[in-house]
C-alpha atoms as a PDB file:
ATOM      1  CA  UNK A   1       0.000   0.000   0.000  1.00  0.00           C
ATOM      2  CA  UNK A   2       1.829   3.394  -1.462  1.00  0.00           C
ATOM      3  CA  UNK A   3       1.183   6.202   1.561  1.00  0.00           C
ATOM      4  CA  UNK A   4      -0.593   8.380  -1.121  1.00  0.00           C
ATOM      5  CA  UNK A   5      -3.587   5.480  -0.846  1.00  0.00           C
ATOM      6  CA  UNK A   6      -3.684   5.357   2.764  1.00  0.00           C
ATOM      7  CA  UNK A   7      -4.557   8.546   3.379  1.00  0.00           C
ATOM      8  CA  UNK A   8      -7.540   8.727   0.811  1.00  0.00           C
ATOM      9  CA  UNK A   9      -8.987   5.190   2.082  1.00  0.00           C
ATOM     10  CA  UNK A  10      -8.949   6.691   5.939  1.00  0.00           C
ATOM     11  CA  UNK A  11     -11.248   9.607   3.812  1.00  0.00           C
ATOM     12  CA  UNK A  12     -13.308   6.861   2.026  1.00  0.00           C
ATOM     13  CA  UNK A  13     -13.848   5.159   5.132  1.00  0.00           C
ATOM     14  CA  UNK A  14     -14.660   8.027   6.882  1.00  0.00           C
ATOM     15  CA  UNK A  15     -17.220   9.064   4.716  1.00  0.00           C
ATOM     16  CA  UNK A  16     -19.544   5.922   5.555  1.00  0.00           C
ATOM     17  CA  UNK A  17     -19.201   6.610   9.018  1.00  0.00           C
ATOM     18  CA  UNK A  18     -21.556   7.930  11.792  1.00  0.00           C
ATOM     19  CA  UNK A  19     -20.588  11.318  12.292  1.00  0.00           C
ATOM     20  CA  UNK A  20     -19.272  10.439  16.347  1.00  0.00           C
ATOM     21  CA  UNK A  21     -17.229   7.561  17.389  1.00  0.00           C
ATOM     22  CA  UNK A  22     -19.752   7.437  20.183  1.00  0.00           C
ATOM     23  CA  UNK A  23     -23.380   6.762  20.666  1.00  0.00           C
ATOM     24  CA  UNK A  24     -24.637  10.287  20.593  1.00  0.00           C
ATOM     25  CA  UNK A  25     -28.083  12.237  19.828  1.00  0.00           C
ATOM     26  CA  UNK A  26     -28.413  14.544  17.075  1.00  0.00           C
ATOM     27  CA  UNK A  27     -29.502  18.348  16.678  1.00  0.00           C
ATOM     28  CA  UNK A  28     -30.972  20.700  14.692  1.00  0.00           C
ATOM     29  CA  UNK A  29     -30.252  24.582  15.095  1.00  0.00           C
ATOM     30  CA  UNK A  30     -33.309  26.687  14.748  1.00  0.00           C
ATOM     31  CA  UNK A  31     -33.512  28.530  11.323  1.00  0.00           C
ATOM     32  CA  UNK A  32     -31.711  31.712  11.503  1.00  0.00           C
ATOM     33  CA  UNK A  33     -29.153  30.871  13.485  1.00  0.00           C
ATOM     34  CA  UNK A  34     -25.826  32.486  13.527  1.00  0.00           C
ATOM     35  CA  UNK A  35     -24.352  28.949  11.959  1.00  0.00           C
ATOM     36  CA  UNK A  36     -27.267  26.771  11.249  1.00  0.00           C
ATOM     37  CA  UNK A  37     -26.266  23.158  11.316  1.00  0.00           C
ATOM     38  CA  UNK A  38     -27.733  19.692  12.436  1.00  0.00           C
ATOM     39  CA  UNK A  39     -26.859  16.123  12.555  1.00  0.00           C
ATOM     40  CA  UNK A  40     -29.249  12.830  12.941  1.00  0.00           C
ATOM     41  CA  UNK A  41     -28.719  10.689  15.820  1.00  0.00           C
ATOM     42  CA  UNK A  42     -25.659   9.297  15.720  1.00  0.00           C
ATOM     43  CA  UNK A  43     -25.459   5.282  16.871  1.00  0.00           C
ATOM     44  CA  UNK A  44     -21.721   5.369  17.164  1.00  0.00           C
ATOM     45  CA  UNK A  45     -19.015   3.507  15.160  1.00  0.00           C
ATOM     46  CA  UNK A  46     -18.797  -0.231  15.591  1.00  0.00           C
ATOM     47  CA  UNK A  47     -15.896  -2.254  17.684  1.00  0.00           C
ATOM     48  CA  UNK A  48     -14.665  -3.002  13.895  1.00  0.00           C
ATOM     49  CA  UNK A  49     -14.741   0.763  12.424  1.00  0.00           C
ATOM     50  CA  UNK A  50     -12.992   1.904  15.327  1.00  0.00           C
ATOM     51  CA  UNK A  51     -10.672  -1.065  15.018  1.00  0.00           C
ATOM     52  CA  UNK A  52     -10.342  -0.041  10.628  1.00  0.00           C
ATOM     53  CA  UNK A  53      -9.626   3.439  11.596  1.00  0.00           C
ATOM     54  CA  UNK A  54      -6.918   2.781  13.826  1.00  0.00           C
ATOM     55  CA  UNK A  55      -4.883   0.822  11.720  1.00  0.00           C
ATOM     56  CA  UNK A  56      -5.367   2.891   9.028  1.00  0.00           C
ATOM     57  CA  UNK A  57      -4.158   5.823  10.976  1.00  0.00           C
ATOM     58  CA  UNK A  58      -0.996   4.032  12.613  1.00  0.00           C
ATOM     59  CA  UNK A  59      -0.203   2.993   8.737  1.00  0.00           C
ATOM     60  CA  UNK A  60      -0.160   6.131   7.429  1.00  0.00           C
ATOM     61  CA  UNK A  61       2.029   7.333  10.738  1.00  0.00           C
ATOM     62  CA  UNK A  62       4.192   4.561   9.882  1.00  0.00           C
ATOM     63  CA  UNK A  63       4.556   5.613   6.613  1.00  0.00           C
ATOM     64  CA  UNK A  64       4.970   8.946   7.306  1.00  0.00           C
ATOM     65  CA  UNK A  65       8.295   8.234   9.898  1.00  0.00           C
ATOM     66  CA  UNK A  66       9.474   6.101   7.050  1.00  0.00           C
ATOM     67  CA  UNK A  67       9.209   8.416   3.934  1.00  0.00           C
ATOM     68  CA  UNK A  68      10.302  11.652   6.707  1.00  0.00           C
ATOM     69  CA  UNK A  69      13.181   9.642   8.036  1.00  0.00           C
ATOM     70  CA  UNK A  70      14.585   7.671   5.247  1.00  0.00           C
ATOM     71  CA  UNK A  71      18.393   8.483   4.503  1.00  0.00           C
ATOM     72  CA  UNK A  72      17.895  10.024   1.187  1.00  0.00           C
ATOM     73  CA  UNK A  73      16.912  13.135   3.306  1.00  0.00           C
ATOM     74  CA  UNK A  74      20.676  13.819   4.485  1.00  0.00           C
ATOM     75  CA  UNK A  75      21.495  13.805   0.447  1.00  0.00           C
ATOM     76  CA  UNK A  76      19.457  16.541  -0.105  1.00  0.00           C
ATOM     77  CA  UNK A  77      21.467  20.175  -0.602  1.00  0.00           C
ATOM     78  CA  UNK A  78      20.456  22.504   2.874  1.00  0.00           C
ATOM     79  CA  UNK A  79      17.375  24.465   2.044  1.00  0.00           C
ATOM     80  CA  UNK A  80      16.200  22.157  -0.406  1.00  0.00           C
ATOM     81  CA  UNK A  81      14.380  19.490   1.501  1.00  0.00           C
ATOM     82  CA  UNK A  82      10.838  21.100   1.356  1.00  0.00           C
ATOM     83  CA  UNK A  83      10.761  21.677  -2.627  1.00  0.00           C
ATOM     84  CA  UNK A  84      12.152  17.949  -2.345  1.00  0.00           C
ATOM     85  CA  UNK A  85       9.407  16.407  -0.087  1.00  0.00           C
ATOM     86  CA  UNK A  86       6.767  18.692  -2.543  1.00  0.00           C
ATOM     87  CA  UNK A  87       8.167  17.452  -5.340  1.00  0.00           C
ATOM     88  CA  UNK A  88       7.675  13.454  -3.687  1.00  0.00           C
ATOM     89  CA  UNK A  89       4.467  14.632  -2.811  1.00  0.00           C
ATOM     90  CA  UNK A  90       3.129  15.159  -6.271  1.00  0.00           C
ATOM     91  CA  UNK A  91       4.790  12.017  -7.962  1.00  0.00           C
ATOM     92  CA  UNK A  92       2.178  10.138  -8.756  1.00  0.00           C
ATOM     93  CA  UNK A  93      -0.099  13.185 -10.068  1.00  0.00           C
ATOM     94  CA  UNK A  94       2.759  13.352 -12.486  1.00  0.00           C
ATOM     95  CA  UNK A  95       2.642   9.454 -13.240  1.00  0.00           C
ATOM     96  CA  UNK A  96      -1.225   9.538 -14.089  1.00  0.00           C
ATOM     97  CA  UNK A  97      -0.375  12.779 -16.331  1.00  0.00           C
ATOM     98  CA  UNK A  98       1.839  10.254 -17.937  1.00  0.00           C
ATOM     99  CA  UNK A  99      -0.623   6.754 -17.924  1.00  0.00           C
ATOM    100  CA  UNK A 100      -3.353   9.081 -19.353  1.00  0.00           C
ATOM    101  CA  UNK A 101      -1.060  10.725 -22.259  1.00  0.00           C
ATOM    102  CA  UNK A 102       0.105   6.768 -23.101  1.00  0.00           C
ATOM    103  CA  UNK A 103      -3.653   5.567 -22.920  1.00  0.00           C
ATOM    104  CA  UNK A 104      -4.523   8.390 -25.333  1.00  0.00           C
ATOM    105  CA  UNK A 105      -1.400   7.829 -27.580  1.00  0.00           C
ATOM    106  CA  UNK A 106      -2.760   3.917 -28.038  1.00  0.00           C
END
């Protein structure tokens, strides 16, 4: 699992759950409101979403401590490490550019 994907599937997965971890009840702000917003009741996450969530998180942690403390870091010229770890950030985006100009070149 690349630590682009982990991110986005913590995002998937938190998009199909309740909105608390706990068992919680909802609200509704009267119209008019200085920031009107509601939620339904919420029935909490399951043993197993809390369980996906937290391995999801510690693997993208993990990732993160790999990728921020790998040795290639000491290589890079003083002042130049942030355009660097941009530049690694936005490697793939540049790969699909690539895939989708060879799928169209086919």
């Amino acid at each position: 699992m690349c630590h682009t994907s982990t991110p986005q599937r913590i995002a998937a997965l938190g998009r199909t759950l309740p909105w608390s971890v706990v068992p919680l009840p909802g609200w509704s702000r009267p119209e008019g409101h200085w920031y009107p917003s509601s939620r339904p009741d919420s029935p909490g996450w399951t043993e197993e979403q809390q369980q996906q969530v937290a391995a999801l998180r510690a693997r993208a942690l993990e990732l993160s401590i790999t990728v921020g403390t790998h040795p290639f870091w000491s290589t890079v010229e003083n002042g130049k490490v942030v355009e660097a770890r941009m530049a690694l950030k936005r490697v793939h985006e540049d790969a699909g550019d690539d895939e989708a100009a060879a799928d169209g070149a086919a």
